[in-house]
N, C-alpha and C. Protein backbone atom coordinates (compact mmCIF):
# COMPACT_ATOMS: atom_id res chain seq x y z
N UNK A 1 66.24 91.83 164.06
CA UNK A 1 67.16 90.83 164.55
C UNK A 1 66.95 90.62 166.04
N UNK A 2 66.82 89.05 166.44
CA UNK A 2 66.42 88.99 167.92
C UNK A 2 68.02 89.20 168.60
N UNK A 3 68.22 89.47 169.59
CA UNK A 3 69.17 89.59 170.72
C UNK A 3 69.19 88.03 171.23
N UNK A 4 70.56 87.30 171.03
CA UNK A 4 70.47 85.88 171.72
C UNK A 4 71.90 86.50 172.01
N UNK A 5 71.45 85.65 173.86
CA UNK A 5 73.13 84.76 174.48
C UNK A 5 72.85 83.94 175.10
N UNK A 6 74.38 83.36 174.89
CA UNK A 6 74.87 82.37 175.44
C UNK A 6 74.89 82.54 176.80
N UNK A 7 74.18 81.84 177.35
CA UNK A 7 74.33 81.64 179.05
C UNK A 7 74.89 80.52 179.64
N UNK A 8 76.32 80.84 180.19
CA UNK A 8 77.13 79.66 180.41
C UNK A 8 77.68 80.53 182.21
N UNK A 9 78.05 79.41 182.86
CA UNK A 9 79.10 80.15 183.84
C UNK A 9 80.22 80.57 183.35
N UNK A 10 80.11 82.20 183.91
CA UNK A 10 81.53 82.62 183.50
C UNK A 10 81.03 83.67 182.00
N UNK A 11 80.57 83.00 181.39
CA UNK A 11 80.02 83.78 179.99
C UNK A 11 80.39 84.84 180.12
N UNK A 12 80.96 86.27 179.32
CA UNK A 12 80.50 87.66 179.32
C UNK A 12 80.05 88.08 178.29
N UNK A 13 79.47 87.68 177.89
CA UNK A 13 78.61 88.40 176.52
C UNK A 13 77.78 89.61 177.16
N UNK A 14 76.90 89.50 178.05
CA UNK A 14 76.05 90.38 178.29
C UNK A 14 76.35 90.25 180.23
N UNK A 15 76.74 90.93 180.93
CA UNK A 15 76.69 90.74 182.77
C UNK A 15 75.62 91.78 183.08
N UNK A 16 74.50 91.16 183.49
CA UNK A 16 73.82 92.47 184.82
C UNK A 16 73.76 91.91 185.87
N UNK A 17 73.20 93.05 186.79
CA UNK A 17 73.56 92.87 188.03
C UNK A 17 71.84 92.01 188.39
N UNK A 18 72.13 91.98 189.42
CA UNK A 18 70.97 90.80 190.49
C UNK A 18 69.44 91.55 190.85
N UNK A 19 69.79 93.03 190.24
CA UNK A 19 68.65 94.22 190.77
C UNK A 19 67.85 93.96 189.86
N UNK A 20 66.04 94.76 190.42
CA UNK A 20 65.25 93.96 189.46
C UNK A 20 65.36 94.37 188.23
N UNK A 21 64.86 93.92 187.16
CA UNK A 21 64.67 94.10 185.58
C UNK A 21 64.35 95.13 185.40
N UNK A 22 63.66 96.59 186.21
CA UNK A 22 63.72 97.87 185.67
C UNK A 22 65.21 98.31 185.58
N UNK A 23 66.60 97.80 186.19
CA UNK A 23 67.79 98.32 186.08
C UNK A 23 68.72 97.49 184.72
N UNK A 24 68.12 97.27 184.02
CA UNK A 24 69.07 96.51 182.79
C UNK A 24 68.78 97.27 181.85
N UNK A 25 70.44 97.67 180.87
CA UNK A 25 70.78 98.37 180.06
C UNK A 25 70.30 97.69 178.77
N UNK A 26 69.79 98.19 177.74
CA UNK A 26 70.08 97.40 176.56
C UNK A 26 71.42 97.19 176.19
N UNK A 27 71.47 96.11 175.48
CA UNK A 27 72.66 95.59 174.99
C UNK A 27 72.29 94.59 173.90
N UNK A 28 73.34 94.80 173.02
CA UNK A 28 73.51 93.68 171.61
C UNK A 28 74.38 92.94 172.15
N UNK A 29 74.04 91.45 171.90
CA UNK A 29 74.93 90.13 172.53
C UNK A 29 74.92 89.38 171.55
N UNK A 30 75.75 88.76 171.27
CA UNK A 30 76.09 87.83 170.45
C UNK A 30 76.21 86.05 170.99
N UNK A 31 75.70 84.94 170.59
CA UNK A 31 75.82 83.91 171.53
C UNK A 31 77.26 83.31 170.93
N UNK A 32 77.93 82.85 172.13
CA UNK A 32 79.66 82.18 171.66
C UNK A 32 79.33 81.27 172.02
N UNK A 33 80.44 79.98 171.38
CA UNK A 33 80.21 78.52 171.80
C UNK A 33 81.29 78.32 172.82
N UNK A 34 80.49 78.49 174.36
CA UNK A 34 81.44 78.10 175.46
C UNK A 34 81.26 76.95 176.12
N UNK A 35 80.11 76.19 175.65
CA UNK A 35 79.44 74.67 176.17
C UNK A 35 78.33 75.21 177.08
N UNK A 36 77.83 76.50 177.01
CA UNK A 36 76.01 76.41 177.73
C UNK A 36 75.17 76.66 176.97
N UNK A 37 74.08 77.16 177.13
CA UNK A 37 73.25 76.70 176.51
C UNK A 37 72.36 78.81 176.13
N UNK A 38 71.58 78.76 174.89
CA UNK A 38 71.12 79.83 174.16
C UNK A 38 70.15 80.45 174.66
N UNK A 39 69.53 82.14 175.61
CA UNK A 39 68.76 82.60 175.96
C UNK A 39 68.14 82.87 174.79
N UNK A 40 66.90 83.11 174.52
CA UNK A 40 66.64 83.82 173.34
C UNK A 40 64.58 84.21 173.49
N UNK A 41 64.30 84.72 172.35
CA UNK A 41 62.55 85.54 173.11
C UNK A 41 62.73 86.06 171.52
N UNK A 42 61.25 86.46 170.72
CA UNK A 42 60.47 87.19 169.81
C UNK A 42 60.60 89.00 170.61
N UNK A 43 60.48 89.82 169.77
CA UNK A 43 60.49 90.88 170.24
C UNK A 43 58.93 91.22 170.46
N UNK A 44 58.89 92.21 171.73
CA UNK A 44 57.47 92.46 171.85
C UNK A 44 56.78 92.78 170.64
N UNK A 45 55.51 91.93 170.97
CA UNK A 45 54.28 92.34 169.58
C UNK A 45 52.88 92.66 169.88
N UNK A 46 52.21 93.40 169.21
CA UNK A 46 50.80 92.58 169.94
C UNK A 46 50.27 91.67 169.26
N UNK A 47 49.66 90.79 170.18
CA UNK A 47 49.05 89.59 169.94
C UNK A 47 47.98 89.43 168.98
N UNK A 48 48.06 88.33 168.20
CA UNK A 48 47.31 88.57 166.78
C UNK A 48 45.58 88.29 167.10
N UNK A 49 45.53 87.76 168.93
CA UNK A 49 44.11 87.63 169.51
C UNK A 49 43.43 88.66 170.51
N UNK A 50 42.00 88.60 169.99
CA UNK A 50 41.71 89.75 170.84
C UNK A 50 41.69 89.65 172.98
N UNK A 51 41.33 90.46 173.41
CA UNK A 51 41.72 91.76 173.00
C UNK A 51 43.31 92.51 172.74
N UNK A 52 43.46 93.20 172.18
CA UNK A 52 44.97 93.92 172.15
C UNK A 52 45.54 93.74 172.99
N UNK A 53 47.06 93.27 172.67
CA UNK A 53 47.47 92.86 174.16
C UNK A 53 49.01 92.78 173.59
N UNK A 54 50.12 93.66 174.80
CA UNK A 54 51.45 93.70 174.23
C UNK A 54 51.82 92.03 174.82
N UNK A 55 52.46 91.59 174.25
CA UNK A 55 53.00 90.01 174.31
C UNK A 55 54.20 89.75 173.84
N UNK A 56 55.33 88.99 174.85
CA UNK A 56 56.62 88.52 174.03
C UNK A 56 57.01 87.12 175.11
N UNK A 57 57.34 86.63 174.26
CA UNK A 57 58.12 85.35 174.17
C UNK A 57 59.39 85.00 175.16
N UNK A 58 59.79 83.90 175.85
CA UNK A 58 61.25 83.38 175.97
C UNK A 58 61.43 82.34 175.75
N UNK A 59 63.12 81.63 175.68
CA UNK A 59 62.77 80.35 175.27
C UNK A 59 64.54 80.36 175.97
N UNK A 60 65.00 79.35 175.88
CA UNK A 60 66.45 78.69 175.85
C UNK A 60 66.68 77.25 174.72
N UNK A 61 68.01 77.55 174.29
CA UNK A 61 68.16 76.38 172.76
C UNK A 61 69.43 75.96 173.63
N UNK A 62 69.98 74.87 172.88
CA UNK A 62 70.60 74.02 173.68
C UNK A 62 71.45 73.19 172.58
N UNK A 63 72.17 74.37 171.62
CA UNK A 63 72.54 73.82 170.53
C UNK A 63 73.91 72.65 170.68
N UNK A 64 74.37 72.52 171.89
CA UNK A 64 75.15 71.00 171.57
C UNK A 64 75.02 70.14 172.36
N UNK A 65 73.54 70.21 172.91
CA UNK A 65 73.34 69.00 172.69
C UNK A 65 73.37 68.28 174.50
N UNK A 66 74.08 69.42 175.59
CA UNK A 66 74.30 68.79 176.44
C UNK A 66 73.64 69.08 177.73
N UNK A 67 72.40 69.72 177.39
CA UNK A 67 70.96 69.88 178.36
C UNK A 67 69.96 68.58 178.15
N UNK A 68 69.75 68.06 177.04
CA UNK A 68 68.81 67.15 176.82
C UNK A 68 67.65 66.87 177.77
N UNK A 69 67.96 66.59 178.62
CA UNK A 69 66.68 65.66 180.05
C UNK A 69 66.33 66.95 180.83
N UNK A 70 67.33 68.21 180.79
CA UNK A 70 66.89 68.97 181.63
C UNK A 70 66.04 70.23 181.78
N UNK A 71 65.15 70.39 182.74
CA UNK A 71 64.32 71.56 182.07
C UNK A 71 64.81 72.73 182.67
N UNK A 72 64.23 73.96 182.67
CA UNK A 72 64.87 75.17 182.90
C UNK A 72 63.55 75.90 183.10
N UNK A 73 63.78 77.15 184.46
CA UNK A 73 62.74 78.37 184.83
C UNK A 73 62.83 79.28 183.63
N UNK A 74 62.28 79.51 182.87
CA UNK A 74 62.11 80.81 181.59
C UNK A 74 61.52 82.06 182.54
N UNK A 75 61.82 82.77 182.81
CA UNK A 75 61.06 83.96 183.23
C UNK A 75 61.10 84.78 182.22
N UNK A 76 60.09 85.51 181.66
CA UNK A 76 59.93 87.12 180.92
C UNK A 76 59.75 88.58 181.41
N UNK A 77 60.03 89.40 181.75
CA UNK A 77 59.46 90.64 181.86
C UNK A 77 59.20 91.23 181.03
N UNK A 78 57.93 91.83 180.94
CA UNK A 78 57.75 92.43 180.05
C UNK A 78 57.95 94.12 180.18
N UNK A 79 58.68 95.13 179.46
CA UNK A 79 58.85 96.67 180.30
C UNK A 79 58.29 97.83 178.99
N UNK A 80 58.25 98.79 179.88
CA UNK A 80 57.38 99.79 179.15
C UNK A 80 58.93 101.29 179.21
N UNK A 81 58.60 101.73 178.86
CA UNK A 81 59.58 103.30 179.12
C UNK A 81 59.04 103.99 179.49
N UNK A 82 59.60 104.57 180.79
CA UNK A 82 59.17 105.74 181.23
C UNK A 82 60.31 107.15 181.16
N UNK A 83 60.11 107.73 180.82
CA UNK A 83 61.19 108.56 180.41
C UNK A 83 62.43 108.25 180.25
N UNK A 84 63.27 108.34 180.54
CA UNK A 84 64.33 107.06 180.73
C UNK A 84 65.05 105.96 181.57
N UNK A 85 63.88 105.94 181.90
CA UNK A 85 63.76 104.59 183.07
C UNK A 85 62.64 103.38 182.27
N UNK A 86 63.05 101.86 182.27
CA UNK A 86 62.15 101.22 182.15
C UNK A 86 61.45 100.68 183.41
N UNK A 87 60.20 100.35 183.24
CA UNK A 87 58.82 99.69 184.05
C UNK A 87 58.74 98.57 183.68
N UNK A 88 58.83 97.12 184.53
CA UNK A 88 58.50 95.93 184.35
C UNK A 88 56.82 96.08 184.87
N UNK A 89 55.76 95.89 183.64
CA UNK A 89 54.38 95.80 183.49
C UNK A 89 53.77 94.36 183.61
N UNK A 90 54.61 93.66 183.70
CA UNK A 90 53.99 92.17 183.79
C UNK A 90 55.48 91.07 183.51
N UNK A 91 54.88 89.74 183.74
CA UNK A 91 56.00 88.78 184.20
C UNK A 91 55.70 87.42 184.00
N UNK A 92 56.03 86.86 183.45
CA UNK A 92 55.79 85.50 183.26
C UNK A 92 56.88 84.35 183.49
N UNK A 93 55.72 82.72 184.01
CA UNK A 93 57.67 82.49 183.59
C UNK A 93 56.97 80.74 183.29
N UNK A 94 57.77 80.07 182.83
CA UNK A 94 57.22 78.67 182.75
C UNK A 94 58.59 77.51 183.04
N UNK A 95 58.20 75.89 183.72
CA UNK A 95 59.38 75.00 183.69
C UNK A 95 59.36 74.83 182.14
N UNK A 96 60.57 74.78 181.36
CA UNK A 96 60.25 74.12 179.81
C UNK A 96 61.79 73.54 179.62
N UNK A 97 61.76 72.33 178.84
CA UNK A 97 63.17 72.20 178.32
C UNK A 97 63.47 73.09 176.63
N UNK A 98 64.27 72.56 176.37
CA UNK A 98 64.87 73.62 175.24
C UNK A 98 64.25 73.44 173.92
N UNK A 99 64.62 74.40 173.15
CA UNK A 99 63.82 74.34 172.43
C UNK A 99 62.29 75.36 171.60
N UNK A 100 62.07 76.30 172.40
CA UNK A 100 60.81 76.87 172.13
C UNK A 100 61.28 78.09 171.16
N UNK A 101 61.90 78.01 170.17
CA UNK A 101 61.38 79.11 168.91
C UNK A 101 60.38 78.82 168.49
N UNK A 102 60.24 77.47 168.24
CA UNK A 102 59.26 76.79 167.46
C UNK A 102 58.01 76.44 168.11
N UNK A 103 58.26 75.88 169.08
CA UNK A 103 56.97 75.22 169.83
C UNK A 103 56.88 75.83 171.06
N UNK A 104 55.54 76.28 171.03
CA UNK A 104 55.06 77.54 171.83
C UNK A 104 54.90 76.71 173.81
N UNK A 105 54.64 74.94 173.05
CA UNK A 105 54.63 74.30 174.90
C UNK A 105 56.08 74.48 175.49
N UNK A 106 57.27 75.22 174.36
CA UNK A 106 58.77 75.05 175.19
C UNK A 106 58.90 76.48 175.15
N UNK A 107 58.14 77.21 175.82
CA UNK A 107 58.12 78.53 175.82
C UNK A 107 57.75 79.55 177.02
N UNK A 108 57.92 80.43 177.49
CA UNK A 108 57.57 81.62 178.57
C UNK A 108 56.57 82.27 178.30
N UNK A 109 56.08 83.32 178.51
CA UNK A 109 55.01 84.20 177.87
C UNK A 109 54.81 85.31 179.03
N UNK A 110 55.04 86.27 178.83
CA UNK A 110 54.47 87.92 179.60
C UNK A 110 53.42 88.49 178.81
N UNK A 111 52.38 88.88 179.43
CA UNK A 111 51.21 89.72 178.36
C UNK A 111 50.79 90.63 179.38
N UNK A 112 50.33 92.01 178.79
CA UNK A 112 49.61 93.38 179.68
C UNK A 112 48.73 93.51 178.43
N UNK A 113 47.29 93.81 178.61
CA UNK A 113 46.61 94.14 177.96
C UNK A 113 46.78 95.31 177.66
N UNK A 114 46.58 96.48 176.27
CA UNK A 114 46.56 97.65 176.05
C UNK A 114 45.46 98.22 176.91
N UNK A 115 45.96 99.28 177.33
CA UNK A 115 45.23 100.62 178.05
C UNK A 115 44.80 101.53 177.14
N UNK A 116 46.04 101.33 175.91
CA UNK A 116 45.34 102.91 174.92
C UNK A 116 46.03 102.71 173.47
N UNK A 117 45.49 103.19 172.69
CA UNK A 117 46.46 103.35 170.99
C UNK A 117 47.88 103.97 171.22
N UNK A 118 48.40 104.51 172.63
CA UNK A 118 49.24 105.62 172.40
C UNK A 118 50.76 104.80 172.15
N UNK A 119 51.78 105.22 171.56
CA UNK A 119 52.50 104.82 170.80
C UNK A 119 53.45 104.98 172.17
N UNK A 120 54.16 103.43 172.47
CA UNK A 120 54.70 102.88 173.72
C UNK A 120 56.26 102.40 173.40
N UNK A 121 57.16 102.33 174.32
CA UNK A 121 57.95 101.71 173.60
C UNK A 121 58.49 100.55 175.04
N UNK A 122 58.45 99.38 173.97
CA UNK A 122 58.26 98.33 175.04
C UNK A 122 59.80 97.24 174.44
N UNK A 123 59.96 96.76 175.39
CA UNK A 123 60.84 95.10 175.35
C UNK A 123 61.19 94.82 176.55
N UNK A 124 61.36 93.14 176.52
CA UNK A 124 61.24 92.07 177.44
C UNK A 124 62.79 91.70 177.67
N UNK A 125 63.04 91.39 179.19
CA UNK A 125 63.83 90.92 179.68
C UNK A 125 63.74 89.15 179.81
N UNK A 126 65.05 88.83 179.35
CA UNK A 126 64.60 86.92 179.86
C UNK A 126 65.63 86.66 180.30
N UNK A 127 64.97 86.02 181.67
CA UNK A 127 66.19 84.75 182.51
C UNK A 127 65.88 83.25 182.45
N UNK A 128 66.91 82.71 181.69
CA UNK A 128 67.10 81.19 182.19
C UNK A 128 67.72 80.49 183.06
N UNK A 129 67.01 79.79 183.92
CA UNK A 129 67.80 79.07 184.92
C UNK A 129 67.63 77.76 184.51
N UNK A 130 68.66 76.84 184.91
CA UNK A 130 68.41 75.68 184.86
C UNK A 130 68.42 74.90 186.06
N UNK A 131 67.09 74.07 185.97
CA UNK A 131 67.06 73.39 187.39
C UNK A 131 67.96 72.11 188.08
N UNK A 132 68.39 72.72 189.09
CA UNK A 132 69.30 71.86 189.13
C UNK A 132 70.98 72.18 188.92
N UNK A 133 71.18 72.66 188.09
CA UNK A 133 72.36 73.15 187.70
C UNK A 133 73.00 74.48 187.59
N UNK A 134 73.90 74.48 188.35
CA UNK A 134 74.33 76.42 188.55
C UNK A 134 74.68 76.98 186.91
N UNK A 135 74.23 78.09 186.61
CA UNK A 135 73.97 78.61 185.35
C UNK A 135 74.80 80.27 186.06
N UNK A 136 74.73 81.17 185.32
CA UNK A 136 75.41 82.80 185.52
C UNK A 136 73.84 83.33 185.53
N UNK A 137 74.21 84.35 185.54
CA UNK A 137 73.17 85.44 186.05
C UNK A 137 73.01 86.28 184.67
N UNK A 138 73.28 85.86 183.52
CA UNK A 138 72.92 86.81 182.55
C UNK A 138 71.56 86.66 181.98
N UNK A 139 71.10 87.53 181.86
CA UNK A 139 69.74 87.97 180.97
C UNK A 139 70.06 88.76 179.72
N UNK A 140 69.13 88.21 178.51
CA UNK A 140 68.56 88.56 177.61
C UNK A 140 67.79 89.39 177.43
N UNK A 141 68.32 90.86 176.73
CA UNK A 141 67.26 92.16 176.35
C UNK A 141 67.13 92.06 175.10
N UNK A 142 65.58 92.25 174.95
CA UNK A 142 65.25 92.23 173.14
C UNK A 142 65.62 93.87 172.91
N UNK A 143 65.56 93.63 171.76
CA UNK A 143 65.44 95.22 171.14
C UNK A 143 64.36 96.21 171.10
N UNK A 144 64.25 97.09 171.53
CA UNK A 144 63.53 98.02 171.70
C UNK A 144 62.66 98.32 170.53
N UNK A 145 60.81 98.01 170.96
CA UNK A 145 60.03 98.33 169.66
C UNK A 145 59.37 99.27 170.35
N UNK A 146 58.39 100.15 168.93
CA UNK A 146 57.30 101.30 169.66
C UNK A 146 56.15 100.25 168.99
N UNK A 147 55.22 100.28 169.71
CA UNK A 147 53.98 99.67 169.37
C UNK A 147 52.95 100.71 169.95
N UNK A 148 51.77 100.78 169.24
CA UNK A 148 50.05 101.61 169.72
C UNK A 148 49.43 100.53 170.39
N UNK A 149 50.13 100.68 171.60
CA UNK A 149 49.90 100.15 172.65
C UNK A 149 50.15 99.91 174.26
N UNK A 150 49.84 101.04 174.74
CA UNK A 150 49.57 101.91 175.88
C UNK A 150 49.50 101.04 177.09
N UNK A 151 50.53 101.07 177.95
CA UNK A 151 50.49 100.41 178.97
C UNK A 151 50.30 101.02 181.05
């Protein structure tokens, strides 16, 4: 099950703080209908092209309707575990409007190539901003996968 919220001003589904993406807790969020608009990302995978490579997704949905014209910063981090601390290993971010479960041009992308088979445990942080328009500060944590794939 992916981790989606609602990112609205004001929202509390999920609050972190402004520090970088190695300081965010996991959390299960649920998206509510407060009139903003849906964070959401694939959980880390590796990529079905060579070479091996951990890869995940972001996107923002915009289920009523009242973003239409506007596009939005997607950033991804992508993080690794280090004992119990996570490591942001790479970062991506793209302008896209809403929309990208489906279509990969309305989408973010973070990738680190594998270092080794050794069994990792990785997931991605996502922020949406929208340009132009003051949005909250919440980010999206996927759920925590182990993949053989060494970062």
């Amino acid at each position: 099950m992916r981790t989606s919220l609602l990112s609205a001003v004001f929202a509390a589904a999920l609050v972190v703080s402004a520090a970088a993406p190695s300081a965010y807790a996991t959390s299960e969020a649920t998206a509510s209908d407060v009139g903003g608009f849906v964070t959401d990302g694939d959980h880390v995978h590796v990529s079905s092209t060579p070479p091996a490579t951990a890869s995940a997704h972001g996107w923002w949905l915009d289920p009523l309707g009242k973003h239409k014209a506007v596009k939005a910063k997607v950033t991804v981090w992508l993080q690794t575990k280090h004992g119990q601390t996570w490591k942001t290993v790479a970062e991506g971010s793209k302008n896209v409007k809403a929309g990208g479960k489906g279509a990969s041009s309305r989408r973010a992308n973070a990738r680190k190539t594998c270092e080794s088979r050794n069994r990792t445990q990785w997931r991605s942080v996502i922020d949406v901003d929208l340009i132009g328009i003051a949005d909250s500060p919440e980010k999206a944590v996927t759920k925590t996968v182990t993949l053989s794939c060494g970062a």
